[in-house]
Protein backbone atom coordinates (compact mmCIF):
# COMPACT_ATOMS: atom_id res chain seq x y z
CA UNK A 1 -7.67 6.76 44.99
CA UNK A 2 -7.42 8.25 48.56
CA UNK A 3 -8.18 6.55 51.83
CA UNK A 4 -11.48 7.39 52.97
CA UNK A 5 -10.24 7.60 56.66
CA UNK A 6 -6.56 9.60 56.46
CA UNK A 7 -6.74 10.32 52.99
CA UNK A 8 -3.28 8.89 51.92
CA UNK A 9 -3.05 7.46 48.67
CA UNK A 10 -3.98 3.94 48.64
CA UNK A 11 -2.18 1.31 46.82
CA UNK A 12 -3.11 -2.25 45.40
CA UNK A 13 -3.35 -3.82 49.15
CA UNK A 14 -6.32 -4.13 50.97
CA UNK A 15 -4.98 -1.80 54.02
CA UNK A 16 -4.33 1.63 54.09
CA UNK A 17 -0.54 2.15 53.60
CA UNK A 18 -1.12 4.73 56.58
CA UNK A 19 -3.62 3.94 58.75
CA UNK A 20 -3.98 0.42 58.32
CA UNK A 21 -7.81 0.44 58.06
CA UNK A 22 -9.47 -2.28 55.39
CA UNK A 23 -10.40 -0.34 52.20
CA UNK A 24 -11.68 -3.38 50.25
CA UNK A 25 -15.46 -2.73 50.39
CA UNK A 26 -14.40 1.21 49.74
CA UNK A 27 -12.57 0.03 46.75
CA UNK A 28 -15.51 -2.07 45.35
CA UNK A 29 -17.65 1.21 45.69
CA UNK A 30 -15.72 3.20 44.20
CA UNK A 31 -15.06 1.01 41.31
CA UNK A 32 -18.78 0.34 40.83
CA UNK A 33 -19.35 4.23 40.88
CA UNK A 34 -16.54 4.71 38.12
CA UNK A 35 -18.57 1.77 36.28
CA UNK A 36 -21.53 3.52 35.97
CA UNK A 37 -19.52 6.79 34.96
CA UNK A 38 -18.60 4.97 32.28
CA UNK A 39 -21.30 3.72 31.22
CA UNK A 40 -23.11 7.12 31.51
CA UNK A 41 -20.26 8.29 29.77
CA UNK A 42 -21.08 5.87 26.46
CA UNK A 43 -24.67 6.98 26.79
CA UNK A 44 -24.14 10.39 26.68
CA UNK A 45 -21.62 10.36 23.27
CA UNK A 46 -24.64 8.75 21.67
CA UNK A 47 -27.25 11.43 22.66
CA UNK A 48 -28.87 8.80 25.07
CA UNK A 49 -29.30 11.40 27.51
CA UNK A 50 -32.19 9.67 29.55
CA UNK A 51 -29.96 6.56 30.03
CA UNK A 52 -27.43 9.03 30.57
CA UNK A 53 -28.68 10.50 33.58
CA UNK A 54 -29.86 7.59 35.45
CA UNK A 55 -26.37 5.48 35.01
CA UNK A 56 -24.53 9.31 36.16
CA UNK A 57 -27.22 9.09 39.01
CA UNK A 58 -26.44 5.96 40.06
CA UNK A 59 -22.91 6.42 40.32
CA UNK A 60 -23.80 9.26 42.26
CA UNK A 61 -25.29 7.09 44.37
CA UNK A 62 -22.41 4.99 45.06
CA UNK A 63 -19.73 7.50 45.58
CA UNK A 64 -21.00 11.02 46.10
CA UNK A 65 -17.01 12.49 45.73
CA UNK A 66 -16.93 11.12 41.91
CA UNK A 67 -16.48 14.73 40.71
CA UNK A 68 -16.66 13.62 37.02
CA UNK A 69 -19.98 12.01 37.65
CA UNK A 70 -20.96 14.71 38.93
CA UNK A 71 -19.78 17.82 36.31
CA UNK A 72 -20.66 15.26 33.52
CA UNK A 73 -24.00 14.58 35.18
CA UNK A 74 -24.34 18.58 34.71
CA UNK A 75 -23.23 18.97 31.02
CA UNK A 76 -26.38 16.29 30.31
CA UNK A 77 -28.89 18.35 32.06
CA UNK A 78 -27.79 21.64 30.69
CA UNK A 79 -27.84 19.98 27.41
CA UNK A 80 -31.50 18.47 28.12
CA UNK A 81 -32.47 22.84 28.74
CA UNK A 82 -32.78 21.64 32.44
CA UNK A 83 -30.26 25.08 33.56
CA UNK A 84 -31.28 24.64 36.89
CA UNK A 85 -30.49 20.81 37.34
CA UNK A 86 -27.49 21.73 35.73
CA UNK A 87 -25.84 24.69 38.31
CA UNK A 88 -27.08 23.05 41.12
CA UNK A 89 -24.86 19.89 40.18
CA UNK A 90 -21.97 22.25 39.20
CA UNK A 91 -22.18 24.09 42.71
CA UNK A 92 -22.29 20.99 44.67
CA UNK A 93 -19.47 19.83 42.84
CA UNK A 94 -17.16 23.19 43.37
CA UNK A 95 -18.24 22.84 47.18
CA UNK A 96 -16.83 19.80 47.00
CA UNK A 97 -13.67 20.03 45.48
CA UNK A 98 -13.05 24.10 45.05
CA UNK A 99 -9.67 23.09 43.29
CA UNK A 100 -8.90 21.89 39.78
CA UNK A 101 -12.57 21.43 39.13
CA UNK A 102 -14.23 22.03 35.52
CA UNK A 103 -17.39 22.85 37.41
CA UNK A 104 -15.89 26.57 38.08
CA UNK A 105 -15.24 27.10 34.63
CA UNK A 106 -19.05 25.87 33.52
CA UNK A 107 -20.30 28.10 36.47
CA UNK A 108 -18.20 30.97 35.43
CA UNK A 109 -18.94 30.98 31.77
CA UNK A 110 -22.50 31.07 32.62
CA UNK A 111 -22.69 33.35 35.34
CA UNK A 112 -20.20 36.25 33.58
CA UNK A 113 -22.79 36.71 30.68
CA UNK A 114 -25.49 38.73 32.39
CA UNK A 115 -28.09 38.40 29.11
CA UNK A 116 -27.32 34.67 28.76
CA UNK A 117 -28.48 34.12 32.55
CA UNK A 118 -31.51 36.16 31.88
CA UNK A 119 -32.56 34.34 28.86
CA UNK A 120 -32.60 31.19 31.47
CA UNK A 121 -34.67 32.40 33.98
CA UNK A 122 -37.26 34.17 31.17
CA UNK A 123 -36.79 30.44 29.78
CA UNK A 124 -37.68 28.94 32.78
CA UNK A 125 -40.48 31.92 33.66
CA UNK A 126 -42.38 31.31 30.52
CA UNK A 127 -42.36 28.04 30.16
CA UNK A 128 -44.03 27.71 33.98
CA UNK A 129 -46.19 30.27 32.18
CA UNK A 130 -47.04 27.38 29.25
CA UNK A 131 -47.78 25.36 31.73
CA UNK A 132 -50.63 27.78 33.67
CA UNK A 133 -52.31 28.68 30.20
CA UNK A 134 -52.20 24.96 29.92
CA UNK A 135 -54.14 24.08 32.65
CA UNK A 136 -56.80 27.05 31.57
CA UNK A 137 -56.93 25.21 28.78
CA UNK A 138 -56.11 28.58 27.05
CA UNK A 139 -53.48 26.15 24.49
CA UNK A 140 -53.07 29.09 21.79
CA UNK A 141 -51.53 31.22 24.75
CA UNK A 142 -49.47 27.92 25.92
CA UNK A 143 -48.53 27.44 21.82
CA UNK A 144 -46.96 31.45 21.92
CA UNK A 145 -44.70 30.66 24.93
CA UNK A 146 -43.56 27.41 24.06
CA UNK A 147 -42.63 29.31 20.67
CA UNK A 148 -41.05 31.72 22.75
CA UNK A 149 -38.88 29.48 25.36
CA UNK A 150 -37.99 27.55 22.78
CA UNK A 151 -36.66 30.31 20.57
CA UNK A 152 -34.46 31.48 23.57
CA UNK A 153 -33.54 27.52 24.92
CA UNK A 154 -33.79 25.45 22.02
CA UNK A 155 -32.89 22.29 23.73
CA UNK A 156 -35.16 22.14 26.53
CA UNK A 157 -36.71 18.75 25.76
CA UNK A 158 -39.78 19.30 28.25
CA UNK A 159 -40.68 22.63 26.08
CA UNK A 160 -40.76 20.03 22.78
CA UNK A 161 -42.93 17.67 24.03
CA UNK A 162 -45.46 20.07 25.66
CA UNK A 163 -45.44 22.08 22.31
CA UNK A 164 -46.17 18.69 20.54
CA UNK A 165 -48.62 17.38 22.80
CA UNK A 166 -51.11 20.86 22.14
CA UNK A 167 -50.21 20.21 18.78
CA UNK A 168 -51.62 16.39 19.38
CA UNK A 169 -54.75 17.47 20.95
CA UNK A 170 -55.47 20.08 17.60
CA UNK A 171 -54.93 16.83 15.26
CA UNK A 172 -51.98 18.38 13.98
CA UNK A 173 -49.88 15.10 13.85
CA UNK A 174 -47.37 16.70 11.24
CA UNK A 175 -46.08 19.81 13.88
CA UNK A 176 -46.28 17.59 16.74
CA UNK A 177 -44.04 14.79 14.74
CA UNK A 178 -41.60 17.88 13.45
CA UNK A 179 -41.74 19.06 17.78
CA UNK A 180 -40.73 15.41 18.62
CA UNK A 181 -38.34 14.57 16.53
CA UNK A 182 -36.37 17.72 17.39
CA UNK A 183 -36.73 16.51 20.66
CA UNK A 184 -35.09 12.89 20.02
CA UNK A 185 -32.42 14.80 17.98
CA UNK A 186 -31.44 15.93 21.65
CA UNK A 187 -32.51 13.10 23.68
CA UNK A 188 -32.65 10.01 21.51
CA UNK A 189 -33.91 7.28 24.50
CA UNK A 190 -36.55 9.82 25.88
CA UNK A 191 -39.69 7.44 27.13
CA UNK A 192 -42.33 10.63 27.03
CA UNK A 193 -40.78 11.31 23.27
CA UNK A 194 -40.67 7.96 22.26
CA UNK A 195 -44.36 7.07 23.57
CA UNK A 196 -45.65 10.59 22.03
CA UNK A 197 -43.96 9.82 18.75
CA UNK A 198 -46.15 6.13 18.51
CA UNK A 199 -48.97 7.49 19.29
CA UNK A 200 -48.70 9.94 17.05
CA UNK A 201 -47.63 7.98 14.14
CA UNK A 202 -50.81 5.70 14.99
CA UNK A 203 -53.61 8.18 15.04
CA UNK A 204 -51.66 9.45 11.33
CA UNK A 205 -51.92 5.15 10.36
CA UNK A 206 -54.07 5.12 7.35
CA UNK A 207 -56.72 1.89 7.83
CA UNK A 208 -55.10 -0.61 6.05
CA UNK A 209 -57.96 -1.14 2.52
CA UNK A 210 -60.09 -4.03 2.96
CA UNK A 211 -59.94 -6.90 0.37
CA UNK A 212 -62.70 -6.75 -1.48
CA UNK A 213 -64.59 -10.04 -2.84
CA UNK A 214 -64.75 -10.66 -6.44
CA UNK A 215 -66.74 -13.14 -6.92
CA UNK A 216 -69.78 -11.88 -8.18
CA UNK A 217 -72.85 -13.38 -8.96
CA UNK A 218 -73.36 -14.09 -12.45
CA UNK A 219 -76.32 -13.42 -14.07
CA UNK A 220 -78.67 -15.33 -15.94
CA UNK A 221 -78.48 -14.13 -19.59
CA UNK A 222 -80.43 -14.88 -22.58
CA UNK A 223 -79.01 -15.01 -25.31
CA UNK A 224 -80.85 -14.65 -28.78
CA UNK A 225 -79.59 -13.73 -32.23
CA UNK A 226 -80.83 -11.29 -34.66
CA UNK A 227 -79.90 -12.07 -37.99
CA UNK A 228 -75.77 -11.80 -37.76
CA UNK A 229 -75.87 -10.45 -34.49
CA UNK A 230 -76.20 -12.33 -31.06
CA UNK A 231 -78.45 -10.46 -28.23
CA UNK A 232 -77.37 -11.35 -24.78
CA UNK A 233 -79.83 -10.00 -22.45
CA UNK A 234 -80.06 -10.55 -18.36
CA UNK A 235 -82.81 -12.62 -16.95
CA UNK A 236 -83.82 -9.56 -14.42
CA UNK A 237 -84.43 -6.67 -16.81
CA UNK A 238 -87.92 -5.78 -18.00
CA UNK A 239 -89.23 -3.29 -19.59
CA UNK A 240 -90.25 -0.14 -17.49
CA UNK A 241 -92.74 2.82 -18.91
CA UNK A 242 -92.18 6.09 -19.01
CA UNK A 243 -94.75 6.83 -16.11
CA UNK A 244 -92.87 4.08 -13.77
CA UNK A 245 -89.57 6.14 -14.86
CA UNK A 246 -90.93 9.65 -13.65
CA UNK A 247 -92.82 7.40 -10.32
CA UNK A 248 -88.37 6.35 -9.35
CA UNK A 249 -87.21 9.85 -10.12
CA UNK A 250 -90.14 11.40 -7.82
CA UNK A 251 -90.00 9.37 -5.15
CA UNK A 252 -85.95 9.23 -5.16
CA UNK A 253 -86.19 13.22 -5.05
CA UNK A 254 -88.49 12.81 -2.22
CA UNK A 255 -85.70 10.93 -0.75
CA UNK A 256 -83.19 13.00 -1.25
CA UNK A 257 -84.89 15.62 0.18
CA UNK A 258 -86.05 14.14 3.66
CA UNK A 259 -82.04 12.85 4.20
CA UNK A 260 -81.26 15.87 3.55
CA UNK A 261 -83.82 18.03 5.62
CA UNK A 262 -83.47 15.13 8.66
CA UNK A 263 -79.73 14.39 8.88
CA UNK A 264 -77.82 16.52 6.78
CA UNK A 265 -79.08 20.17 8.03
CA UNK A 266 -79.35 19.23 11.98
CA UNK A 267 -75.36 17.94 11.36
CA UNK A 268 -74.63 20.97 9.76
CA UNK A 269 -76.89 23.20 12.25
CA UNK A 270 -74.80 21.22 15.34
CA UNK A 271 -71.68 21.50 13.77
CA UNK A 272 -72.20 25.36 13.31
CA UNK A 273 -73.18 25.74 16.77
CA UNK A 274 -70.29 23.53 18.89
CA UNK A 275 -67.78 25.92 16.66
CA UNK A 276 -69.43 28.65 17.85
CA UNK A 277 -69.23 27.77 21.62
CA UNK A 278 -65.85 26.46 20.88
CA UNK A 279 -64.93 30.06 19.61
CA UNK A 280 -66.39 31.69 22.09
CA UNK A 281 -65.18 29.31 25.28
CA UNK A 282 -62.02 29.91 23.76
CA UNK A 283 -62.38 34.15 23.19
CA UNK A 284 -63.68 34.10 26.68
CA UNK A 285 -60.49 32.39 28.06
CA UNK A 286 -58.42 34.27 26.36
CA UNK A 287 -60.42 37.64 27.38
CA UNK A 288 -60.04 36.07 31.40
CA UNK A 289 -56.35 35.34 30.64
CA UNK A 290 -55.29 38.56 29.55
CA UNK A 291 -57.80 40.64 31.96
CA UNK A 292 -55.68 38.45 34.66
CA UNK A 293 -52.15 39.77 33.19
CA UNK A 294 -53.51 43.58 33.14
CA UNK A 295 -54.73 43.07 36.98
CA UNK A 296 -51.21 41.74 37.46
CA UNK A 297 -49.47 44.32 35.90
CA UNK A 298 -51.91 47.00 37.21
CA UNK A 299 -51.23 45.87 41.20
CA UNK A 300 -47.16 45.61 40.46
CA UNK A 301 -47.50 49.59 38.96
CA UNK A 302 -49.03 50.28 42.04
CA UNK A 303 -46.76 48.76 43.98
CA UNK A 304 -43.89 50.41 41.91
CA UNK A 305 -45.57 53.94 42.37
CA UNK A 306 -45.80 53.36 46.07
CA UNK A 307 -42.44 52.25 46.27
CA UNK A 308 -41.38 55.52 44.39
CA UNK A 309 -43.50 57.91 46.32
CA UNK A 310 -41.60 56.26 49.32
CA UNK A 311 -38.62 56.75 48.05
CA UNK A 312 -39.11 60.33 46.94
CA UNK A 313 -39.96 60.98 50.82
CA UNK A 314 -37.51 59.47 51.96
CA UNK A 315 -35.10 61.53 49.78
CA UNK A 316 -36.60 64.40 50.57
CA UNK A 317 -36.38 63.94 54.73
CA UNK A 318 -32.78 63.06 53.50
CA UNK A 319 -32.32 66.38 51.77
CA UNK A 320 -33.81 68.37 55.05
CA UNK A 321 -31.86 66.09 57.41
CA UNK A 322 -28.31 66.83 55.72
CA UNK A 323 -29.57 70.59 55.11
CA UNK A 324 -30.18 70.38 59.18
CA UNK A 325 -26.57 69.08 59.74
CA UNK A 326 -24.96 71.34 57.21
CA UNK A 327 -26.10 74.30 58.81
CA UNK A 328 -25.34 73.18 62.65
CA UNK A 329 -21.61 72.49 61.05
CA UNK A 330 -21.50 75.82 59.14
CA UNK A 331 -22.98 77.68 62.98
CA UNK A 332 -20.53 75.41 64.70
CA UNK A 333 -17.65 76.57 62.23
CA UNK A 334 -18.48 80.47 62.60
CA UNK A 335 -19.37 79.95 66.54
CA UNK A 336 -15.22 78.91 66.42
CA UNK A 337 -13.94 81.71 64.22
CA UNK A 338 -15.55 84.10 66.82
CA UNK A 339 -18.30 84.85 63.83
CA UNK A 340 -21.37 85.06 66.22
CA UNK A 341 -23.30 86.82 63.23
CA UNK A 342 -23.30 84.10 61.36
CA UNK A 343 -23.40 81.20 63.24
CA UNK A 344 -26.77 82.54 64.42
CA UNK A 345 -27.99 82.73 60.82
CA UNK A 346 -26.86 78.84 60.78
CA UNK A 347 -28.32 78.23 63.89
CA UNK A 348 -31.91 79.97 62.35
CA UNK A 349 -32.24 77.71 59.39
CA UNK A 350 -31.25 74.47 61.66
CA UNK A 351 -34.35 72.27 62.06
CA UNK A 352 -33.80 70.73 65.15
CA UNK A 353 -36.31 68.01 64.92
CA UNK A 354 -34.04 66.31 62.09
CA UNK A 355 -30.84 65.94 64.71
CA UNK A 356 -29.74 63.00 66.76
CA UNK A 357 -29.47 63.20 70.16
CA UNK A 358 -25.76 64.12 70.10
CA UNK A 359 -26.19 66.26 67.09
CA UNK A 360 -29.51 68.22 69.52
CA UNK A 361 -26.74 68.40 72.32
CA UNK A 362 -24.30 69.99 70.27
CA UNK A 363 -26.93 72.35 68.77
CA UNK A 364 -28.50 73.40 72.06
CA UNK A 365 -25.08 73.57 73.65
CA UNK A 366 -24.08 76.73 70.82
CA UNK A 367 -27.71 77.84 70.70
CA UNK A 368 -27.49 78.63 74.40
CA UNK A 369 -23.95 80.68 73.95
CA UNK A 370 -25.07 82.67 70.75
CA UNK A 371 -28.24 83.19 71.00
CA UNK A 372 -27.69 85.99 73.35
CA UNK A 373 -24.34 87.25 71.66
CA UNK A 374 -26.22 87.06 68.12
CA UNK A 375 -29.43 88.88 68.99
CA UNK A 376 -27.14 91.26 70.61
CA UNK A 377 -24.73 91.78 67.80
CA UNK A 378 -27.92 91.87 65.21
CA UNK A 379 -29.76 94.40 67.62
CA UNK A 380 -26.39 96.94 67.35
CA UNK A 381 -26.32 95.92 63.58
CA UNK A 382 -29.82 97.43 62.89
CA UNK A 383 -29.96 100.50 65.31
CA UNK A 384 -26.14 101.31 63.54
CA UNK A 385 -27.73 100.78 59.84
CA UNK A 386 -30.92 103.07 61.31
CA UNK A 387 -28.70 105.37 62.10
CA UNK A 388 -27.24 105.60 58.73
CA UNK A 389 -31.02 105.73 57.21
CA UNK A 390 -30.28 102.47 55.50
CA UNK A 391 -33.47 101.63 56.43
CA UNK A 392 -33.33 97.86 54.28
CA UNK A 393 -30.74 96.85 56.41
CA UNK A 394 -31.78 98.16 59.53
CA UNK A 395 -35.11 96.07 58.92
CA UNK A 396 -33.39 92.98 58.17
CA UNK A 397 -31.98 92.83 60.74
CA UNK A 398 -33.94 93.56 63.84
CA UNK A 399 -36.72 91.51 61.56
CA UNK A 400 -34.58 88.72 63.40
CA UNK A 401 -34.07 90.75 66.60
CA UNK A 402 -37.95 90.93 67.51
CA UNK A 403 -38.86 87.60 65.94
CA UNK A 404 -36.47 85.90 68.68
CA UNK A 405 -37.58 88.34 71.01
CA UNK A 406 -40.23 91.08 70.55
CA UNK A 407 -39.42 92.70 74.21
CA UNK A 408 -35.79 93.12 73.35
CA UNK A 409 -34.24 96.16 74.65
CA UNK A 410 -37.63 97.47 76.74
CA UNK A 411 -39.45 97.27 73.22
CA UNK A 412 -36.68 99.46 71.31
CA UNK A 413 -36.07 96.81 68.73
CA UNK A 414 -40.04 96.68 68.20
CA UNK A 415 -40.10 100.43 67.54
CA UNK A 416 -37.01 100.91 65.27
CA UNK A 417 -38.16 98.47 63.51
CA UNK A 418 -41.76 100.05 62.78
CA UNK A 419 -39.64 102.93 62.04
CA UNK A 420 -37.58 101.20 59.68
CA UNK A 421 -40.82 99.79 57.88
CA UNK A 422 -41.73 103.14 57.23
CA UNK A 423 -38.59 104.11 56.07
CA UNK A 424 -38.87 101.75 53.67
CA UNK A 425 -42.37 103.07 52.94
CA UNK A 426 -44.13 99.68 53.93
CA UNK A 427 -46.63 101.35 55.99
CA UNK A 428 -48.77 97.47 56.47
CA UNK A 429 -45.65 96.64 58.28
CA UNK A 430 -44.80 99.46 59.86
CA UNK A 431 -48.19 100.06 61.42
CA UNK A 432 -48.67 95.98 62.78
CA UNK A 433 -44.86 96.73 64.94
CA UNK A 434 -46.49 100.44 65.57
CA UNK A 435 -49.87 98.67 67.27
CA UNK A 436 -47.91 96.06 69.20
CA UNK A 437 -45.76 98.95 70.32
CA UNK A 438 -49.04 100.81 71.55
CA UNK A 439 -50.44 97.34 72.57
CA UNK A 440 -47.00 96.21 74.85
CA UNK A 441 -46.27 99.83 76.27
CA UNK A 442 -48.96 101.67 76.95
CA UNK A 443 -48.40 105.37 78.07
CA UNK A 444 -45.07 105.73 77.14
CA UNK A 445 -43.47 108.25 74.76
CA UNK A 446 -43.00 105.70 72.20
CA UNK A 447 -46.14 104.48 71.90
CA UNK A 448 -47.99 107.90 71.71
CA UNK A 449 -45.15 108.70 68.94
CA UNK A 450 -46.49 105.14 67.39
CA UNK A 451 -50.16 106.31 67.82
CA UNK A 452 -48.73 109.65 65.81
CA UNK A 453 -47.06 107.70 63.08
CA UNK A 454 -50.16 105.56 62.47
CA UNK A 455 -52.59 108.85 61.95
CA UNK A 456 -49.59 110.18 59.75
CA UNK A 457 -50.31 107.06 57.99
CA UNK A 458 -53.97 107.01 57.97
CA UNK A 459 -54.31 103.92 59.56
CA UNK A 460 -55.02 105.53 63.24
CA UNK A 461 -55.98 103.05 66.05
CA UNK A 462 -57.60 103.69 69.40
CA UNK A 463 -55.19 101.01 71.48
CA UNK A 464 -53.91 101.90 75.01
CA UNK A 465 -51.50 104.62 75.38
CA UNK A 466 -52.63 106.35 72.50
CA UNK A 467 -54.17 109.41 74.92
CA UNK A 468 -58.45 109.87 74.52
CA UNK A 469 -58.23 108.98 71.21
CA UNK A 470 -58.55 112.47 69.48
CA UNK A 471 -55.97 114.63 67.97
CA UNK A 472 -56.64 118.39 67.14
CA UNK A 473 -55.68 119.38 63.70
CA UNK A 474 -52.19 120.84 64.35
CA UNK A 475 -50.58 117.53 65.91
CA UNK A 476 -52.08 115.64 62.74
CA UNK A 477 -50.64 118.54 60.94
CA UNK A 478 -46.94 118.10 62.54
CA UNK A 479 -46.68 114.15 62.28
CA UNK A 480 -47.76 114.43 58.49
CA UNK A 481 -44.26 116.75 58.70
CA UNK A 482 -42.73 114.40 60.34
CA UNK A 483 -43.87 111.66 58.12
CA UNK A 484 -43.32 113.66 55.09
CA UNK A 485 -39.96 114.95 56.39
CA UNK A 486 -38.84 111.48 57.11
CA UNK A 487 -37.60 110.17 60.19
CA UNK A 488 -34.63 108.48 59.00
CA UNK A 489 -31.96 110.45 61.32
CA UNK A 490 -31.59 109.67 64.84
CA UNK A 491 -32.80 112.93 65.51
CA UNK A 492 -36.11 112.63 64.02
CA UNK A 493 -38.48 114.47 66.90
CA UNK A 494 -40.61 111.08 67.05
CA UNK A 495 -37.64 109.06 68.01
CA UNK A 496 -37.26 108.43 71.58
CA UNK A 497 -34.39 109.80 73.58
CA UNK A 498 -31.12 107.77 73.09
């Protein structure tokens, strides 16, 4: 024993050894808490669990440092079924003494088996469950769970006696008896089990059989004899005729028949009909009950599909953010190794809008250098590949030129590209750059070489620059050369001086 005050060890004087301070009323509490520890201790080795609990309580009471009291308090509960009672007990008494204290072990032996935790809290889930069937009267629902938390706890004493008291109000006195006394095997001083058990056992009392009299009253006989034989005959009898005979049997048939018709068939008719109210109160509960689990389940697989829809978004701005960033890093890499080409590829596929504010600043900061450098470089790239007539190339790439910029170059990059369209034979494509051409630069060379191309083409247009609009047969005649020739060389008549 420690001194409450300096926590020395105290001796057998009434003064701390240490601090001098009087530990005599200290002493007599902690003696009277260690008395009920025993004593909850005896209890408890002879499955008096109840009387267990409230001497352990008490000594609680007294001394709330009793660690023993406390762990052993926790063993009861848990072995009542009451889990929770039972860790909270156990953590109070680890927070309370984290050394050399059984309560880790109890904790730990619980907590490291995943499915045994989750068998408590489905046992503690459905019975609550019980409980709300219970009080919908739905008792054939309550009856399933109780089967069930019992299967998983066995010796949760409050599952027992629910399960025998349904079993009471059914006049099944036989499963509620077999319910209870598995119950006292557990607790054997339980006051609910106790006082369900008497009652019980007096509704199943057989009425004790009433003594019956025998004295009888004797008759007055007559007694007469007929030659050897003696006659004894009662005073009462007489002699009856056959039509008096048939008169009893008529009129006791008449009897019969109006008990019957007057008390037997109306109990039989009311008996008929409260069992089939009774069966359909109780299909109609049991129709509300589960109707109320589907509209449960139904609103939690909503919620579920919701919460997976938001997390698919989410993903996917995810996915498009780190796309974002891994193509400012792979521009910012090829902006360093001097790769302008590149980097402005990167820098096309970056979606800006998915950047921070630092990331943005970085992104505008290289945007700003290679833009100009990239169109450039990809402008020299397609009139080079033009040159060469490789015409898939050439488009490619001043695709990206005149997207950026369609005025590049005074309108060049417009017009090889046309060109390169029609290289390609994709004369749609060719002849939408060959009208903005016409469209951007009216009455210039190119575009009345445009105009040319697009009546080579058959697809003619009467846009600005194109001249009056009509073309005598012979220049139709020399552009369908042309066209037919092919204008891949840089020396192709249509092409504008370089």
């Amino acid at each position: 024993m420690n001194c409450m005050y300096c926590g020395a060890e105290l001796t057998k004087d009434n003064y701390c050894p240490n601090c001098s301070a009087d530990v005599r009323i200290y002493k007599k509490i902690v003696r009277c808490s260690n008395h009920y520890y025993n004593e909850g201790l005896e209890k408890a080795s002879v499955r008096d669990l109840t009387g267990a609990v409230e001497s352990l309580n008490k000594s609680l009471r007294f001394y709330k440092m009793n660690i023993q009291a406390r762990n052993l308090l926790g063993l009861v509960y848990f072995e009542m079924g009451e889990t929770v009672s039972a860790l909270g007990e156990w953590v109070i008494s680890r927070n309370l003494q984290s050394r050399e204290n059984d309560a880790e072990r109890y904790l730990n032996a619980i907590q490291k088996n995943p499915s045994k935790l989750e068998a408590l809290n489905q046992t503690i889930k459905k019975y609550n469950q019980a409980l709300l069937y219970c009080r919908q009267d739905s008792r054939d629902l309550a009856k399933i769970q109780l089967k069930k938390v019992l299967s998983l706890n066995p010796r949760l004493i409050k599952g027992h006696q629910l399960l025998a008291l349904l079993y009471i109000q059914e006049g099944k006195y036989e499963q509620a008896k077999k319910s209870l006394r598995a119950a006292a095997k557990i607790d054997s001083s339980n006051t609910l089990t106790l006082r369900y058990l008497k009652e019980v056992n007096r509704l199943t009392k057989g009425e004790s059989p009433s003594v019956t009299k025998k004295n009888e009253k004797k008759e007055n006989l007559i007694a007469y004899k007929s030659g050897n034989e003696t006659i004894i005959q009662p005073t009462h009898v007489k002699d009856s005729s056959a039509l008096s005979v048939i008169l009893n049997i008529i009129i006791g048939v008449v009897i019969g028949v109006f008990i019957t018709w007057f008390l037997i068939v109306p109990s039989v008719k009311h008996a008929a009909t409260s069992d089939a109210n009774k069966a359909v109160k109780e299909a109609n509960d049991t129709i509300s009950t589960k109707n109320q689990t589907i509209d449960s389940l139904q609103s939690q697989i909503d919620k579920l599909q919701e919460q997976m829809n938001s997390a698919e978004d989410v993903s996917k701005e995810n996915d498009t953010r780190l796309a974002a960033y891994d193509q400012l890093l792979s521009a910012y890499a090829s902006f360093t190794a001097g790769d302008v080409t590149t980097a402005g590829d990167a820098l096309a596929n970056v979606k800006s809008e998915y950047l921070s504010d630092d990331a943005k600043a970085i992104y505008e900061s290289i945007s700003a250098t290679v833009n100009e450098q990239y169109i450039q470089a990809t402008y020299t790239e397609g009139r080079n590949a033009y040159s060469q007539q490789n015409y898939t190339d050439a488009a490619t790439a001043l695709q990206k030129v005149v997207d950026s910029d369609e005025n590049y170059d005074d309108g060049n990059a417009l017009y090889y590209l046309a060109q390169a369209y029609r290289g390609q034979e994709e004369n749609e494509k060719a002849a939408e750059y060959y009208r903005k051409m016409i469209a951007s630069y009216p009455g210039t060379e190119r575009a009345a070489n445009s105009q040319k191309y697009l009546e080579a083409m058959g697809m003619a247009t009467d846009a600005a620059g194109s001249g009056d609009g009509s073309t005598d047969a012979t220049t139709a005649d020399g552009a369908n050369q042309d066209a037919t020739a092919g204008d891949g060389a840089v020396t192709d008549p249509a092409a504008p001086a370089q």
